[in-house]
Protein backbone atom coordinates (compact mmCIF):
# COMPACT_ATOMS: atom_id res chain seq x y z
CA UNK A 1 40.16 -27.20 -9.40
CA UNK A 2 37.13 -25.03 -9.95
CA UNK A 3 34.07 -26.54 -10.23
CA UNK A 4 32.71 -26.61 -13.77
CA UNK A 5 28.95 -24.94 -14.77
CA UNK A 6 26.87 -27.72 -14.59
CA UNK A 7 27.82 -29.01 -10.84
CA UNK A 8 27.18 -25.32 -10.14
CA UNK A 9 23.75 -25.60 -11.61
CA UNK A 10 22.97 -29.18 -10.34
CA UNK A 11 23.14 -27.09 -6.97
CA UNK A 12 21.51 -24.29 -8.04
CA UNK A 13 18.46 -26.64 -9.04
CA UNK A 14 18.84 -29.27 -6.03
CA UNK A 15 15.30 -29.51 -4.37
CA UNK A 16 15.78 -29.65 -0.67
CA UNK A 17 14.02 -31.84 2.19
CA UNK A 18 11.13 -29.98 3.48
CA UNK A 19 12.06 -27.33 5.87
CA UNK A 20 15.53 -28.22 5.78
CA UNK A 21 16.92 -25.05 5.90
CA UNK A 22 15.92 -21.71 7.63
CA UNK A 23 17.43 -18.73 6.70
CA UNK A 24 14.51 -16.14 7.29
CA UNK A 25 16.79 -14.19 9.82
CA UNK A 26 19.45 -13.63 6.68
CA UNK A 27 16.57 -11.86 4.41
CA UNK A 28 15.00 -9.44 7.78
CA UNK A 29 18.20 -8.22 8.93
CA UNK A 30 20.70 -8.03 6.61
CA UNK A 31 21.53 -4.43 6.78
CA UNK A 32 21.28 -4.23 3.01
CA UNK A 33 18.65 -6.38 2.04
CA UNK A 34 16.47 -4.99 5.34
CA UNK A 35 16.67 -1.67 3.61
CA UNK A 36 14.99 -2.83 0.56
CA UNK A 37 12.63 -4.98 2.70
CA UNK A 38 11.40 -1.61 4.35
CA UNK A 39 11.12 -0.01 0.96
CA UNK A 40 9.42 -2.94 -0.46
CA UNK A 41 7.08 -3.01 2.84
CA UNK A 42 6.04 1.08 2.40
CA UNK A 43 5.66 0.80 -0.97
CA UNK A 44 1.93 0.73 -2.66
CA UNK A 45 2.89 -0.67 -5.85
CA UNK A 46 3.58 -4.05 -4.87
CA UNK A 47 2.25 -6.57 -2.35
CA UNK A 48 5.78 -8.63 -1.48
CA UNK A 49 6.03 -7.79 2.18
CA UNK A 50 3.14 -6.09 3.10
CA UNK A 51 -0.48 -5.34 1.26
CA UNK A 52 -1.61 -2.01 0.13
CA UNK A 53 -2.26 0.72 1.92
CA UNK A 54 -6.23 0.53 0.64
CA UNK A 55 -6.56 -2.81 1.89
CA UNK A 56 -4.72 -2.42 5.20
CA UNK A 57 -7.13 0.52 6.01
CA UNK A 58 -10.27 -1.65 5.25
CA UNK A 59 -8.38 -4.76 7.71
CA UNK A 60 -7.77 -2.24 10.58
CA UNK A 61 -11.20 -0.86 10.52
CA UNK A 62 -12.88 -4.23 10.14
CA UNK A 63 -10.51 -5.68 13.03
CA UNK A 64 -11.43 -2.99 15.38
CA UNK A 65 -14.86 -3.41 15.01
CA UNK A 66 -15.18 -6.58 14.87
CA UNK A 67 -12.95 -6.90 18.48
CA UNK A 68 -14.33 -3.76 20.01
CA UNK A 69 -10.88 -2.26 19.95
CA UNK A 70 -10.55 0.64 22.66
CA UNK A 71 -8.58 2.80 25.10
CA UNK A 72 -8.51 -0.31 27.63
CA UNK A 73 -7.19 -3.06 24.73
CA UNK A 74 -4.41 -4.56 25.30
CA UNK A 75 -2.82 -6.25 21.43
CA UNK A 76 0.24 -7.57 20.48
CA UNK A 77 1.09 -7.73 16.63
CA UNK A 78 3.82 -10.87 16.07
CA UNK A 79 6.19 -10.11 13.13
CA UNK A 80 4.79 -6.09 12.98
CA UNK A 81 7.30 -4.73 10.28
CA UNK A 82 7.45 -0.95 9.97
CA UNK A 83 4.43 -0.86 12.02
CA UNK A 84 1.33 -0.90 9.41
CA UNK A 85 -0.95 -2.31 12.19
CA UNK A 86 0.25 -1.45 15.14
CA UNK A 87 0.00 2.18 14.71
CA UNK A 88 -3.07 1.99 12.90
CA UNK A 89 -4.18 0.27 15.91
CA UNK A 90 -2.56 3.13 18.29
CA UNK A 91 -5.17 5.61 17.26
CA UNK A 92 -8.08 3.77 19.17
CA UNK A 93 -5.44 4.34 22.38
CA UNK A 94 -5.45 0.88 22.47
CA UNK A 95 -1.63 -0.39 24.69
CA UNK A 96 -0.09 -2.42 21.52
CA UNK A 97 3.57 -3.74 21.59
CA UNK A 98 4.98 -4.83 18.50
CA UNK A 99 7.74 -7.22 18.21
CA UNK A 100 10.04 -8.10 14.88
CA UNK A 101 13.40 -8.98 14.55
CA UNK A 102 14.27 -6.38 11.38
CA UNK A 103 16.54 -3.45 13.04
CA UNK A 104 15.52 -1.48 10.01
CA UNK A 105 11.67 -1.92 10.47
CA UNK A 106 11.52 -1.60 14.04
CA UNK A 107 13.58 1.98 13.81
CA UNK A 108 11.50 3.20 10.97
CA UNK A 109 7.91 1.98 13.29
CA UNK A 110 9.39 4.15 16.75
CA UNK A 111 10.37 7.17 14.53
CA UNK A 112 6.69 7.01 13.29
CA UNK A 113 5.36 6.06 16.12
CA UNK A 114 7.17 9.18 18.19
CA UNK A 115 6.07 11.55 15.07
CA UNK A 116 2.50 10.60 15.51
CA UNK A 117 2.43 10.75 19.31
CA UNK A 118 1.42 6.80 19.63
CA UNK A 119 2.10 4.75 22.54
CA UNK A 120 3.43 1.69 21.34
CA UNK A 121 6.12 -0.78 22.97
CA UNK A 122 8.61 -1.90 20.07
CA UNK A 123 10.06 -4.64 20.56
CA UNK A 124 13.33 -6.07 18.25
CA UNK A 125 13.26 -9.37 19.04
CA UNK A 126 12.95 -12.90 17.21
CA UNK A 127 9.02 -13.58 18.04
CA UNK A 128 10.03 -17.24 18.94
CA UNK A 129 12.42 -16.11 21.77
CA UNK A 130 10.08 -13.18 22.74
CA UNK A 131 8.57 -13.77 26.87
CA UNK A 132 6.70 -11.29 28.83
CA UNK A 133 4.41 -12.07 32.04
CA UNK A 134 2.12 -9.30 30.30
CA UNK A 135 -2.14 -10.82 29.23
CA UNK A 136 -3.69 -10.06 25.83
CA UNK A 137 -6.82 -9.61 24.51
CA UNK A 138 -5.88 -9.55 20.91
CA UNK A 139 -3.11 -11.06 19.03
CA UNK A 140 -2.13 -10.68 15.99
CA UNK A 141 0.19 -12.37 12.95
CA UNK A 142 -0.89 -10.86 9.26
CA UNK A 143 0.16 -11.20 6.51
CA UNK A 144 1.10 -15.28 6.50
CA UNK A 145 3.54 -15.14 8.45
CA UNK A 146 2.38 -18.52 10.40
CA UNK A 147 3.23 -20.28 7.40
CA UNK A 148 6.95 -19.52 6.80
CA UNK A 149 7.54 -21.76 10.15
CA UNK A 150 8.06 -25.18 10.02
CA UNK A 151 6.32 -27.61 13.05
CA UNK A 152 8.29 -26.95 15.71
CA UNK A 153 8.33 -23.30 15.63
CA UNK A 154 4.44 -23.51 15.01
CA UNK A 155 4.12 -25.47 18.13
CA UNK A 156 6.35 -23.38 19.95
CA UNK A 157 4.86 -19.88 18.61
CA UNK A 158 1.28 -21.50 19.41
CA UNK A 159 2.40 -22.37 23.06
CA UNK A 160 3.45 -18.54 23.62
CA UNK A 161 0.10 -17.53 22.15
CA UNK A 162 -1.33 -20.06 24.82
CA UNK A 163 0.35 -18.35 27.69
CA UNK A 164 0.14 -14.92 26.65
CA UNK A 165 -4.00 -14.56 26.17
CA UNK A 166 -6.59 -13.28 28.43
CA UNK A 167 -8.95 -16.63 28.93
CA UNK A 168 -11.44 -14.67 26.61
CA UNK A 169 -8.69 -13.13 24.61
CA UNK A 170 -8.49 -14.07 20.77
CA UNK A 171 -5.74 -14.27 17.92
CA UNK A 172 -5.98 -13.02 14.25
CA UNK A 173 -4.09 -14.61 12.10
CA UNK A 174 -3.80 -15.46 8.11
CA UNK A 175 -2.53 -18.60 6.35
CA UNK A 176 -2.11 -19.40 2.83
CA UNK A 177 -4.98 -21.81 1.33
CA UNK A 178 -4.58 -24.82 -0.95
CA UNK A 179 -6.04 -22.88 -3.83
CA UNK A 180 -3.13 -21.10 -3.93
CA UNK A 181 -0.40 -24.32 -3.49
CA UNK A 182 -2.71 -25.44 -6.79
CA UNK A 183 -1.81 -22.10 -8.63
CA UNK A 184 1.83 -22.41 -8.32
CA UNK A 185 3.79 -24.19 -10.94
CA UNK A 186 7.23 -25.10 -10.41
CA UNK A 187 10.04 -23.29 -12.32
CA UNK A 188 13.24 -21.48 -12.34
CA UNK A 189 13.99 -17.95 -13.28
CA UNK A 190 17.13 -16.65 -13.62
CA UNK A 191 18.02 -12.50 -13.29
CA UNK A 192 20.54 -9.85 -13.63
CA UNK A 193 21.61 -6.79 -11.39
CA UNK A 194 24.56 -4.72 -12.57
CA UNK A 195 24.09 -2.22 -9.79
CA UNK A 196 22.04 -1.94 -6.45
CA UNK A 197 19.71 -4.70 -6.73
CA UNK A 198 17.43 -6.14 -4.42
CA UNK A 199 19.98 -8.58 -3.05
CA UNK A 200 23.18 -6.54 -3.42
CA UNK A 201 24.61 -3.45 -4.22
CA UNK A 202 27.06 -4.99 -5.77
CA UNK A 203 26.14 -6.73 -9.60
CA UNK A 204 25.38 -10.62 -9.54
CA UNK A 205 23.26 -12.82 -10.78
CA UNK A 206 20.36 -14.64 -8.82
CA UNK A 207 18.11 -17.94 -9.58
CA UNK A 208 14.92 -18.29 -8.32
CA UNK A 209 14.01 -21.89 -7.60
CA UNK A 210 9.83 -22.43 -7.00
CA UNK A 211 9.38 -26.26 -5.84
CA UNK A 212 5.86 -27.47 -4.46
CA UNK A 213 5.88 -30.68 -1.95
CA UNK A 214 2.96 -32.47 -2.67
CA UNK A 215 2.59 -34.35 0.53
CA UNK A 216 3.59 -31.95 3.00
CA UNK A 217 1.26 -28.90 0.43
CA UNK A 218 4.69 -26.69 1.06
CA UNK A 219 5.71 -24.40 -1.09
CA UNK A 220 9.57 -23.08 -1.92
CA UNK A 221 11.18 -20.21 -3.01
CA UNK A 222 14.66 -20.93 -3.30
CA UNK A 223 17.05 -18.26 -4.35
CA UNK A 224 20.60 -18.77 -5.25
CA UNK A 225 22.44 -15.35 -5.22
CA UNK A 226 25.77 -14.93 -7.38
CA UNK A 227 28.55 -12.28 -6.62
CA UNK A 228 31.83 -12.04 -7.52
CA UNK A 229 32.85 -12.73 -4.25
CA UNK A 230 30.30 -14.98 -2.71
CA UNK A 231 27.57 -17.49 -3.36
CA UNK A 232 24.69 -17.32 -0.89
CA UNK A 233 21.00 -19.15 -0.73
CA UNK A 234 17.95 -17.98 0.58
CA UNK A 235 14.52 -20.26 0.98
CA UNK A 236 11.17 -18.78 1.56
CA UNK A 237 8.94 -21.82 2.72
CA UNK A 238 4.81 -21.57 2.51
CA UNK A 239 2.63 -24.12 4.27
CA UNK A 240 -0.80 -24.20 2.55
CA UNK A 241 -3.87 -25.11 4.70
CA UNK A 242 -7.72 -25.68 4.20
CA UNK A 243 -9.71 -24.43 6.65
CA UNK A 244 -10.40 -28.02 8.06
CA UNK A 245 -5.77 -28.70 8.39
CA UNK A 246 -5.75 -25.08 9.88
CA UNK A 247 -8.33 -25.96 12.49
CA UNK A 248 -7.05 -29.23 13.43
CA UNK A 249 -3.49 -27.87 13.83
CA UNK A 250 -5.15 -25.06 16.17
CA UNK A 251 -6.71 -27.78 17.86
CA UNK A 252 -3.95 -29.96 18.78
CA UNK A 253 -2.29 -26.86 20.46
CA UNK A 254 -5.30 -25.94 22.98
CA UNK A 255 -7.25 -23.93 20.62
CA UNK A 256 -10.69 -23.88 18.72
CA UNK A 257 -11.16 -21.97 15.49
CA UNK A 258 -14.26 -19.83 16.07
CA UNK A 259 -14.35 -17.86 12.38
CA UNK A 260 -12.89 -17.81 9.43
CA UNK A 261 -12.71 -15.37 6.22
CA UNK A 262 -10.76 -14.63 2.88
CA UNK A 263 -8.79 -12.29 4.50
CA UNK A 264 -8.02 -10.01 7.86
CA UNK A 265 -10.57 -7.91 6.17
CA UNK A 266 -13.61 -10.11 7.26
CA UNK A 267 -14.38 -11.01 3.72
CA UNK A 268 -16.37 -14.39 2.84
CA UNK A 269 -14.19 -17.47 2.54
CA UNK A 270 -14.60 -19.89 -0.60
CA UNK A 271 -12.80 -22.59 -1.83
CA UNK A 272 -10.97 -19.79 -4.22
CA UNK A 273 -9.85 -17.58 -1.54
CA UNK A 274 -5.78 -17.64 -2.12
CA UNK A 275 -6.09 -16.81 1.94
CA UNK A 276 -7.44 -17.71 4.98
CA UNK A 277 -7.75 -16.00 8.05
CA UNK A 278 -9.02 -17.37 11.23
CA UNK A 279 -10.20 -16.26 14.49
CA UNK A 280 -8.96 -18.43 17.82
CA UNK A 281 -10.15 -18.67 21.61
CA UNK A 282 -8.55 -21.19 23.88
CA UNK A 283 -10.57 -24.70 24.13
C-alpha cells in the first residue's frame, strides 16, 4: 500500500539529531550534480560554492603578503575545488598540492593548471583519508569548509593538520560566526524542475528543509529530492563559532589562535562579521 501525502511530508519535515547523517560525498561527486557544482563554483554571479572572483583576488593577495608567500613555500589547500587558490597561489612558484574529493573539480584544476604552466600536485582524495610524510608552511581550508564536519572529523582533520606543519608553519582557515546562526530563520521551501535542474536532469520536485540547533549553534540544510523514480536526501550541516568556541576548539587539539579577521581577506572582525577566519601555530 502506498504511503499517503502526509507520511511523505511528516518525513520530508522530520528534523534530524545533530550530525546524524553525512552525505557530503553524494553532493561533490555525483557525476551530475558535480557538474553543476563546478559551474556553480566558476560562476561570478553567485557565491554558493565559491566567492567571487573580486574577492578571491583581494584574499590571495592579502594571504601572500601577509605569509611571505615565495618560490621556496611549501602550501597545501584542503577541499581546493576547481583550483581558485591553489593556482592563484602557483604564480608566486610557491610547491602547492591541492586535494578534493570532486572528480569533476580536480580535472577541471589540472587542465588549468597544465594550460597555465603551474606546478601543482592534485590530489582526488577525501581530505580525511589524505596522508603524506611531506611538512608545510601554510595550510589552507576557505571557504567554511571546517564547519560542514561534525567532532570527530574536526578532531581527526585537526590531528592531520598537527602532523603535517612545519613547527613554525601556520593554517588559514574560515568558520561561520554566530551572527550568522542568529540571521537564519527556520523554514521550508519547496521547488520545481521540469528539465535539467540543479539536482537532476530529469524533472522532480525538491524541499528545502533550514533547521537551527540551538544548543549545539548548528545549522541544517536539508533537502528532500523527488523523481519519478527515486526519493533521495541531502543535509548540508554549519557549525557556528565565536571567536572565543573557535579558539578553544583549536586549543584542545594542540593549537593557539594567533589572529583573527572577517574574512581570508584580512578584514577587521566585529561582532557582525557573518565570518571568521583565523590564523593557527602549534602550542
Amino acid at each position: 500500500m502506498k504511503e499517503n501525502i502526509f507520511n511523505i511530508l511528516q518525513k520530508i519535515n522530520h528534523k534530524p539529531e545533530p550530525y546524524e547523517y553525512y552525505t557530503t560525498p553524494e553532493l561533490w561527486c555525483d557525476p551530475y550534480i558535480s557538474k553543476q557544482m563546478l559551474a556553480t563554483h566558476l560562476s561570478d554571479d553567485v557565491e554558493l560554492a565559491s566567492r567571487k572572483k573580486e574577492f578571491i583576488d583581494r584574499s590571495v593577495n592579502w594571504i601572500s603578503e601577509r605569509f611571505q608567500i615565495k618560490n621556496n613555500s611549501k602550501i597545501c589547500d584542503f577541499g581546493c575545488g576547481p583550483g581558485l587558490y591553489t593556482s592563484r597561489f602557483a604564480k608566486h612558484s610557491a610547491f602547492i598540492i591541492g586535494i578534493d574529493f570532486s572528480e569533476t573539480s580536480i580535472n577541471y584544476a589540472k587542465e588549468q593548471a597544465e594550460k597555465n604552466n603551474l606546478n601543482i600536485d592534485y590530489v582526488l582524495q577525501d581530505y580525511l583519508q589524505f596522508e603524506t610524510d611531506k611538512k608545510f608552511d601554510l595550510i589552507t581550508m576557505i571557504y567554511c569548509d571546517f564547519c560542514v564536519l561534525n567532532p570527530k572529523q574536526r578532531r581527526l582533520l585537526l590531528k592531520k593538520f598537527y602532523n603535517f606543519l612545519e613547527n613554525d608553519g601556520k593554517i588559514l582557515l574560515d568558520v561561520s560566526s554566530y551572527a550568522q546562526y542568529e540571521a537564519r530563520q527556520e523554514g521550508c521551501l519547496c521547488e520545481h524542475s521540469a528539465k535539467n535542474g540543479f539536482w537532476s536532469s530529469e524533472p522532480y520536485y525538491v524541499f528545502h528543509n533550514h533547521f537551527k540547533y540551538e544548543q549545539e549553534h548548528l545549522l541544517l540544510d536539508k533537502f528532500s529530492i523527488i523523481e519519478e523514480s527515486m526519493t533521495r536526501e541531502n543535509y548540508n550541516w554549519l557549525q557556528c563559532y565565536t571567536v572565543q568556541t573557535i579558539i578553544e576548539e583549536f586549543k584542545q587539539n594542540g593549537f593557539k589562535v594567533v589572529e583573527y579577521y572577517a574574512n581570508v581577506a584580512g578584514d577587521c572582525y566585529d561582532d557582525t562579521a557573518t565570518e571568521i577566519a583565523i590564523v593557527a601555530e602549534k602550542q
